[in-house]
N, C-alpha and C. Protein backbone atom coordinates (compact mmCIF):
# COMPACT_ATOMS: atom_id res chain seq x y z
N UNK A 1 -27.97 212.31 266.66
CA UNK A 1 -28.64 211.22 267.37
C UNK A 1 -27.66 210.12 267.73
N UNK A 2 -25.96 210.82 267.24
CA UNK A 2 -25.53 209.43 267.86
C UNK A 2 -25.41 208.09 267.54
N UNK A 3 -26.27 207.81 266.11
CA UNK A 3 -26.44 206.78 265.27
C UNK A 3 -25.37 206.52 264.25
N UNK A 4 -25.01 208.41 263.69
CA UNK A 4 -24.44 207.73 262.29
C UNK A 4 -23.54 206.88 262.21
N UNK A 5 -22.17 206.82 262.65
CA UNK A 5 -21.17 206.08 262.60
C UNK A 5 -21.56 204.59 262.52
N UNK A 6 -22.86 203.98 263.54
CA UNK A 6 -23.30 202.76 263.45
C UNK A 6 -23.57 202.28 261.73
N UNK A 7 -24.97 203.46 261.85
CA UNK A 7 -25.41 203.28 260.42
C UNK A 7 -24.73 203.17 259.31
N UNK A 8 -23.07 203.78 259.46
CA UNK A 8 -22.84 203.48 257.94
C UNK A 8 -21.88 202.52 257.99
N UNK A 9 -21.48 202.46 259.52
CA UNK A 9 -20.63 201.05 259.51
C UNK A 9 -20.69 199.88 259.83
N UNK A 10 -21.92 199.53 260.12
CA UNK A 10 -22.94 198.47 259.72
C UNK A 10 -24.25 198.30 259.04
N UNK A 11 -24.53 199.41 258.81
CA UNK A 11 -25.58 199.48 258.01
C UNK A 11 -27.19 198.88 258.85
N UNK A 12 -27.38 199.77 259.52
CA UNK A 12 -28.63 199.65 260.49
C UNK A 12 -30.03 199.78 259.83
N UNK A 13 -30.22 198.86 258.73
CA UNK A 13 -31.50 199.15 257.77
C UNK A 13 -32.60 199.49 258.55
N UNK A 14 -32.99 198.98 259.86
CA UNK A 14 -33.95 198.97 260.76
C UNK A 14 -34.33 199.72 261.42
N UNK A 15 -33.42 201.34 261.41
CA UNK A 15 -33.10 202.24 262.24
C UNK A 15 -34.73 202.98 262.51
N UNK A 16 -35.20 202.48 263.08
CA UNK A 16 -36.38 203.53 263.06
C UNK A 16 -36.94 204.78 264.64
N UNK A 17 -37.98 205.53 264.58
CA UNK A 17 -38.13 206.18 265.39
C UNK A 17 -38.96 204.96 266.61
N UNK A 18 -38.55 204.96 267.55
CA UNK A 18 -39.09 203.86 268.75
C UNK A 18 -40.75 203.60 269.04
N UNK A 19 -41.47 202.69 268.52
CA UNK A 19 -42.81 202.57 268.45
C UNK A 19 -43.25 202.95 267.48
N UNK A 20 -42.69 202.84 266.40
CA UNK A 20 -43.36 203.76 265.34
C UNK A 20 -42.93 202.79 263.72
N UNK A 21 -43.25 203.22 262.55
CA UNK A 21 -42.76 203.03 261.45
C UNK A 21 -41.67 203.68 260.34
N UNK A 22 -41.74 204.87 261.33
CA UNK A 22 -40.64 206.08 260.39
C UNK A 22 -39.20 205.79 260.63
N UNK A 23 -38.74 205.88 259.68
CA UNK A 23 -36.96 205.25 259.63
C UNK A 23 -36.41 206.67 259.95
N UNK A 24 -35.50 206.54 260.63
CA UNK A 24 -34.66 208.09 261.62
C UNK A 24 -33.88 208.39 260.14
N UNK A 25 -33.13 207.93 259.01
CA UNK A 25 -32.84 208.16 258.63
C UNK A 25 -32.06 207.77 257.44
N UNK A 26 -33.63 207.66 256.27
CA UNK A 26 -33.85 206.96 255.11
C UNK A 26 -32.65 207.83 254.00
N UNK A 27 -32.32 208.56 253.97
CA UNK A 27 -30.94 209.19 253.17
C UNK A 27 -29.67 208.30 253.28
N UNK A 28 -29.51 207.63 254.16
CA UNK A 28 -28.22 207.16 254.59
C UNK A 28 -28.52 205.71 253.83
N UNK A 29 -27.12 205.75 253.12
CA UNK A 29 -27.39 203.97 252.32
C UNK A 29 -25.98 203.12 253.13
N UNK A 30 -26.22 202.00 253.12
CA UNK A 30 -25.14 201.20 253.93
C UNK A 30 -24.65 200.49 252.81
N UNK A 31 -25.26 200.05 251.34
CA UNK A 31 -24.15 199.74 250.71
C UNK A 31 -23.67 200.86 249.42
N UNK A 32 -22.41 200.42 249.65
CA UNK A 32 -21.22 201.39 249.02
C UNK A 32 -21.70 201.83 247.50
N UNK A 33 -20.97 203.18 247.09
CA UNK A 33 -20.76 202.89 246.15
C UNK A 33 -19.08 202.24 245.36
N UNK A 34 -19.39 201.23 244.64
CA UNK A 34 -18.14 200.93 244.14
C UNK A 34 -17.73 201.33 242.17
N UNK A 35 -16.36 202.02 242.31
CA UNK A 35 -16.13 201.90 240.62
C UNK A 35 -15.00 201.20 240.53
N UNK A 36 -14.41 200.35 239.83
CA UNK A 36 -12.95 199.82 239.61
C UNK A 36 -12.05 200.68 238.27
N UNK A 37 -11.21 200.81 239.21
CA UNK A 37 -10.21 201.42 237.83
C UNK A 37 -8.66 200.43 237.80
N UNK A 38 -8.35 200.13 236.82
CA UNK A 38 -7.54 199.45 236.04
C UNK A 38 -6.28 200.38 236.10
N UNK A 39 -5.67 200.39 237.45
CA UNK A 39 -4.26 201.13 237.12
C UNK A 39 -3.02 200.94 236.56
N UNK A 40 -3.60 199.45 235.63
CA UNK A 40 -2.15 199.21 234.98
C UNK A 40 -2.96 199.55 233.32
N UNK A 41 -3.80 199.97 233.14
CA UNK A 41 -4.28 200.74 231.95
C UNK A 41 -3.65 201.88 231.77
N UNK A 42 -3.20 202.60 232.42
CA UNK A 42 -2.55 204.17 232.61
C UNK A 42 -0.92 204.42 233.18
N UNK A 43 -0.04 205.30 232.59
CA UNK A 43 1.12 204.98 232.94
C UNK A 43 0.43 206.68 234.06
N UNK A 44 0.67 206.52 235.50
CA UNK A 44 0.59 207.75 236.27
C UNK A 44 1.94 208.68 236.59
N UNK A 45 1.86 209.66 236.84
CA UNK A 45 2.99 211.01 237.49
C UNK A 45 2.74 210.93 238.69
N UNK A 46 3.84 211.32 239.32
CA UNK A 46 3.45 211.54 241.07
C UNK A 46 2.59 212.67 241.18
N UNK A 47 1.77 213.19 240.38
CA UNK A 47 1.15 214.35 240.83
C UNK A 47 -0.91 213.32 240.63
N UNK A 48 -0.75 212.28 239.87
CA UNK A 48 -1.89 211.74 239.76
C UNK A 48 -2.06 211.24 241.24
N UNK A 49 -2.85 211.24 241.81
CA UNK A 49 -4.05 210.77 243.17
C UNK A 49 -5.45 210.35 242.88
N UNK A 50 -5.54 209.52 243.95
CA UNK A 50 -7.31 209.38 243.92
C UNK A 50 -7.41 210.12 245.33
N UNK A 51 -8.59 210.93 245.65
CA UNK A 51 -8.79 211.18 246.99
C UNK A 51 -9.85 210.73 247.36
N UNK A 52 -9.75 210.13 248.80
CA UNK A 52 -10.64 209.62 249.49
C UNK A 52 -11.03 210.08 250.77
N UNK A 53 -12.43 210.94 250.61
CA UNK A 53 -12.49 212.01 252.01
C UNK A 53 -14.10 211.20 252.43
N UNK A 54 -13.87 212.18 254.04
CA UNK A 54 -15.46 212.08 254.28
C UNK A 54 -16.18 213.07 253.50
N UNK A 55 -17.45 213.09 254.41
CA UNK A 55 -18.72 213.95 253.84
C UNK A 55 -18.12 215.23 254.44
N UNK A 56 -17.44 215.20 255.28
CA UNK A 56 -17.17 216.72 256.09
C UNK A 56 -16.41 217.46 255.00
N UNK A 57 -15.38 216.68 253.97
CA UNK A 57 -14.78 217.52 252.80
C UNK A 57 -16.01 217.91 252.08
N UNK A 58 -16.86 217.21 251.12
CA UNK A 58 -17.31 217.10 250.05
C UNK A 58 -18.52 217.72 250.60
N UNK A 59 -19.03 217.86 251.59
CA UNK A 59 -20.17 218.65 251.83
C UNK A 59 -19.74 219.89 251.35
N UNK A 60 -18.90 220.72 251.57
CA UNK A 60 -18.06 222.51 251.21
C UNK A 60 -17.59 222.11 250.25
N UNK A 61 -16.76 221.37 249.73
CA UNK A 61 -15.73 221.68 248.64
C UNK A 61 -16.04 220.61 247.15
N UNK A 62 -16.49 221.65 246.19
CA UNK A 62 -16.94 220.13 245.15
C UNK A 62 -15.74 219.21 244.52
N UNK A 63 -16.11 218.52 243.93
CA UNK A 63 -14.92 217.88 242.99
C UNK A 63 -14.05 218.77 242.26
N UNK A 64 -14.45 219.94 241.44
CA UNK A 64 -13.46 220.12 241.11
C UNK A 64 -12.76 221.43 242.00
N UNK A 65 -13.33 222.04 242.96
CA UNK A 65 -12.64 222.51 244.24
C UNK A 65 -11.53 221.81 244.39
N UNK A 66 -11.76 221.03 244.74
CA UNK A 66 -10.21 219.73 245.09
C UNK A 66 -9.35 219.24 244.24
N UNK A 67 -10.11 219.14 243.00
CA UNK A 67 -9.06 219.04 242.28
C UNK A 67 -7.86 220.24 241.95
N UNK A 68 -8.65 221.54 241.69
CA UNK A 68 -7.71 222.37 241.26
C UNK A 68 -6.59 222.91 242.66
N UNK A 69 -7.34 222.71 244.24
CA UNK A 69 -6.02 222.51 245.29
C UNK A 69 -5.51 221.60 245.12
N UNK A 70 -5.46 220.52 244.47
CA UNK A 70 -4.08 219.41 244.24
C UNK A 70 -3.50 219.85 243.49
N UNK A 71 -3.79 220.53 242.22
CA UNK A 71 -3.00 220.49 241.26
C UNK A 71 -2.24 221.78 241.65
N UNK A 72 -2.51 222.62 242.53
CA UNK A 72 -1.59 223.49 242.83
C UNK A 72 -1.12 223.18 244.09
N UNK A 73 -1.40 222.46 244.89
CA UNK A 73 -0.44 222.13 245.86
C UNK A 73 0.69 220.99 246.08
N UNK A 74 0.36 220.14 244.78
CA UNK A 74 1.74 219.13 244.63
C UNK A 74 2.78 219.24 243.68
N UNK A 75 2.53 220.33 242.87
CA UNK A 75 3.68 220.95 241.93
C UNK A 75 4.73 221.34 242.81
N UNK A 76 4.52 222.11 244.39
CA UNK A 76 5.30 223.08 245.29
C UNK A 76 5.96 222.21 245.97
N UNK A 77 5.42 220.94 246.14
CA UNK A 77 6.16 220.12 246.77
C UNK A 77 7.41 219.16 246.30
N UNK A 78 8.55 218.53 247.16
CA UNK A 78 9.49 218.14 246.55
C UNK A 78 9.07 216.98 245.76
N UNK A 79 9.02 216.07 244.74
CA UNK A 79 8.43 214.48 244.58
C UNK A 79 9.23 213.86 245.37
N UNK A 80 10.50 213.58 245.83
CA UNK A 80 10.57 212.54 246.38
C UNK A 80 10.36 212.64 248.02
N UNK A 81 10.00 213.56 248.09
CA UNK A 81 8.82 213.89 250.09
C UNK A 81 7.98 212.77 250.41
N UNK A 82 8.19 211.65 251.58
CA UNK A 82 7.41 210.82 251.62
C UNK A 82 6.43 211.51 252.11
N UNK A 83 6.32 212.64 252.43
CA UNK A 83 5.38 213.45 253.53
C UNK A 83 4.24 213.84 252.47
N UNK A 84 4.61 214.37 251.12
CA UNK A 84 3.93 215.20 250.14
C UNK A 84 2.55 214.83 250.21
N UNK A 85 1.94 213.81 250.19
CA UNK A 85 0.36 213.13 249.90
C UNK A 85 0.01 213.67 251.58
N UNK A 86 0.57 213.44 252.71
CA UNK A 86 -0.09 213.54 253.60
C UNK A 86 -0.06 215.25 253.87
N UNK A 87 0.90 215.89 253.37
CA UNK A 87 0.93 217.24 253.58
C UNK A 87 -0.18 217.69 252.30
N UNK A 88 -0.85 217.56 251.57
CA UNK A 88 -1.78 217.91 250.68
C UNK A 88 -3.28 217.27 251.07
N UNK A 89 -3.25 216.51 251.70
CA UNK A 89 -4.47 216.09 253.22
C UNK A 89 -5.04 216.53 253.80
N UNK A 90 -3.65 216.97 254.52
CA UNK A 90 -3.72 218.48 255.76
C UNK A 90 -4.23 219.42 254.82
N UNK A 91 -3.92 219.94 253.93
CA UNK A 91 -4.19 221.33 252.77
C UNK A 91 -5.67 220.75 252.86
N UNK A 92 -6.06 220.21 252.19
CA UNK A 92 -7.73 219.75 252.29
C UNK A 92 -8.42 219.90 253.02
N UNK A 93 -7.78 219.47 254.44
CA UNK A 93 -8.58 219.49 255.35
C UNK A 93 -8.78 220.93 255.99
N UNK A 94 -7.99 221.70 255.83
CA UNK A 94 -8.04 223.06 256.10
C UNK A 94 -8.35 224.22 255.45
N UNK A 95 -8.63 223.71 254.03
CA UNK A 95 -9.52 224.29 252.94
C UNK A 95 -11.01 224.03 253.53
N UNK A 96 -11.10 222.92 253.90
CA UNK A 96 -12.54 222.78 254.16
C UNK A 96 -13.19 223.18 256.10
N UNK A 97 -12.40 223.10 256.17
CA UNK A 97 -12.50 223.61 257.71
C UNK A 97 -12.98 225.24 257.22
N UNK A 98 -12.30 225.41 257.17
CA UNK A 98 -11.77 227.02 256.92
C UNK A 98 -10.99 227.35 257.75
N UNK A 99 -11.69 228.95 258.01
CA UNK A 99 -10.63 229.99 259.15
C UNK A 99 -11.93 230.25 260.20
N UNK A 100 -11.70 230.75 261.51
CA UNK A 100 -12.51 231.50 262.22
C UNK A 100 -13.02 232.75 262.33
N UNK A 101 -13.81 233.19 262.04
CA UNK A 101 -14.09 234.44 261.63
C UNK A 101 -15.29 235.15 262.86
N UNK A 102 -15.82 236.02 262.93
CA UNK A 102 -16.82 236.68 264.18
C UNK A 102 -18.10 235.59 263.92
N UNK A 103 -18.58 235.11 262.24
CA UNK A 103 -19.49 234.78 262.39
C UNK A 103 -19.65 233.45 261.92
N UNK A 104 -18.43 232.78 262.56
CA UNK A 104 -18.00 231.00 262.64
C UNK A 104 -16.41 230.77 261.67
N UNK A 105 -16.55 229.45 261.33
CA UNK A 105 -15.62 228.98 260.60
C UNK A 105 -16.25 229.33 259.23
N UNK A 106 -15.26 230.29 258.38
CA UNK A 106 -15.69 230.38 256.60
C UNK A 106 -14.74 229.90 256.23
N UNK A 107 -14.89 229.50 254.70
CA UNK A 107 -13.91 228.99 253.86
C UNK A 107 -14.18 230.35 252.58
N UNK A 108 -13.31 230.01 251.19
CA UNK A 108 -13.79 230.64 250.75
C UNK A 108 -14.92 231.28 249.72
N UNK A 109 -15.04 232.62 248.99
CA UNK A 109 -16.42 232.97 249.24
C UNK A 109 -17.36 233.72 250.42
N UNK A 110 -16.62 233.50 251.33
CA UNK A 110 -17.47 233.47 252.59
C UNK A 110 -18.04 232.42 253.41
N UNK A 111 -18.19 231.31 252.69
CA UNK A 111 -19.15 229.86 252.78
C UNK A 111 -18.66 229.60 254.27
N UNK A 112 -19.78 228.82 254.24
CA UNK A 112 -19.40 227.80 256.30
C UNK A 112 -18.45 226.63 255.69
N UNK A 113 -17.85 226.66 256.53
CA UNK A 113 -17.16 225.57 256.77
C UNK A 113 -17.89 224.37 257.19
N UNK A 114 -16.83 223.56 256.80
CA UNK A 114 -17.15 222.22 257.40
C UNK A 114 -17.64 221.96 258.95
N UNK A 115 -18.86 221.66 259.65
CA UNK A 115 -19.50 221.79 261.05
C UNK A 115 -19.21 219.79 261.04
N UNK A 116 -18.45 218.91 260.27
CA UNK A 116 -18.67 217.63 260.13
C UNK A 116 -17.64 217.33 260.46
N UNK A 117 -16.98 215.81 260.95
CA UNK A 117 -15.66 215.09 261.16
C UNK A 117 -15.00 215.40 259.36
N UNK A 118 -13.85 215.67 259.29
CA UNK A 118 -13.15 215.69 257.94
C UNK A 118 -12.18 214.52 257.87
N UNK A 119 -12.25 213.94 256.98
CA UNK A 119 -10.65 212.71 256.97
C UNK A 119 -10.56 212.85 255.66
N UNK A 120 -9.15 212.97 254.89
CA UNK A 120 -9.11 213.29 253.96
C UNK A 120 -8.03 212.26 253.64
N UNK A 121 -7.53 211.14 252.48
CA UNK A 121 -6.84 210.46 252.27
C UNK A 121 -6.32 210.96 250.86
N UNK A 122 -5.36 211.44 250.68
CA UNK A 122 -4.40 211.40 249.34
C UNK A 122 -3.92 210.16 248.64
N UNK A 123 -4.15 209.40 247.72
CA UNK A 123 -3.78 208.42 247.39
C UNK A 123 -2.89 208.28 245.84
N UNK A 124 -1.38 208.33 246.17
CA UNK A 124 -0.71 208.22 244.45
C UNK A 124 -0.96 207.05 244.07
N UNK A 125 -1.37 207.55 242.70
CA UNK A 125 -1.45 206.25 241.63
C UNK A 125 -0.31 205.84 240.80
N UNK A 126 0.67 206.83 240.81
CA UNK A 126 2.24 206.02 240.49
C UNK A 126 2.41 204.63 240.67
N UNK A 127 2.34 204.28 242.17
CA UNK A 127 2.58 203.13 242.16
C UNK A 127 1.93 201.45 241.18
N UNK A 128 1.01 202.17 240.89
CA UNK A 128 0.22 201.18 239.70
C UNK A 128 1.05 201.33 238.60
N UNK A 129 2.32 201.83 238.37
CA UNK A 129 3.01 201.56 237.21
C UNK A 129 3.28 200.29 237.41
N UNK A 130 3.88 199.93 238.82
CA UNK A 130 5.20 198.85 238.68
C UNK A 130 4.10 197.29 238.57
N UNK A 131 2.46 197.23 238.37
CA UNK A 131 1.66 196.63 238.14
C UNK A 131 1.75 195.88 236.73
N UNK A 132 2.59 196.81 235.84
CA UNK A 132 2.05 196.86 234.36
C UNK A 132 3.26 195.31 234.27
């Protein structure tokens, strides 16, 4: 409908069907969820990340889906690669895409792929050492 992007990036509480009382789309919340973490509580490795994706990841791939492709895709990489976080992104994002197959995009299992926008952000928490 063309709405969502509005809805979650302003948060269109009002969104309803035209003449009517029914909200187009009461699932969608406009405020966040927030947790704080204390990264000078923890000494991190360059292999610690937070990731920050859309719904197009996390719709296919659960939490710990993703976790266990990080933990095998940043061991392979060099640590001092400024590229490494964004090249394990790309890996995400193409885990969740999938491949093309006769009967669409699968990932694996067989499963559909992601049919959603994907943005996938790698984020090292190393740098919260030099916090302490």
């Amino acid at each position: 409908m063309a709405t969502i992007g509005v809805t979650r990036g302003l948060g269109d509480h009002d969104l309803k069907v035209h003449d009517s009382n029914i909200y187009i789309k009461p699932f969608l919340s406009s405020a966040p969820e927030v947790r704080v973490y204390d990264l000078s509580r923890y000494e991190h490795g360059a292999d610690d990340v937070l990731i920050l994706a859309t719904d197009g990841l996390w719709d296919v791939l659960s939490n710990e889906e993703v976790a266990e492709a990080i933990t095998q895709f940043l061991p392979n990489c060099d640590p001092d690669d400024p590229h490494r976080y964004t090249l394990a992104a790309q890996d995400l994002v193409m885990r969740a895409r999938g491949v093309l197959k006769d009967r669409g995009w699968r990932i694996s299992n067989d499963r559909l792929g992601s049919g959603d926008d994907i943005s996938v952000y790698v984020i090292p928490l190393i740098h919260g050492n030099k916090l302490s």
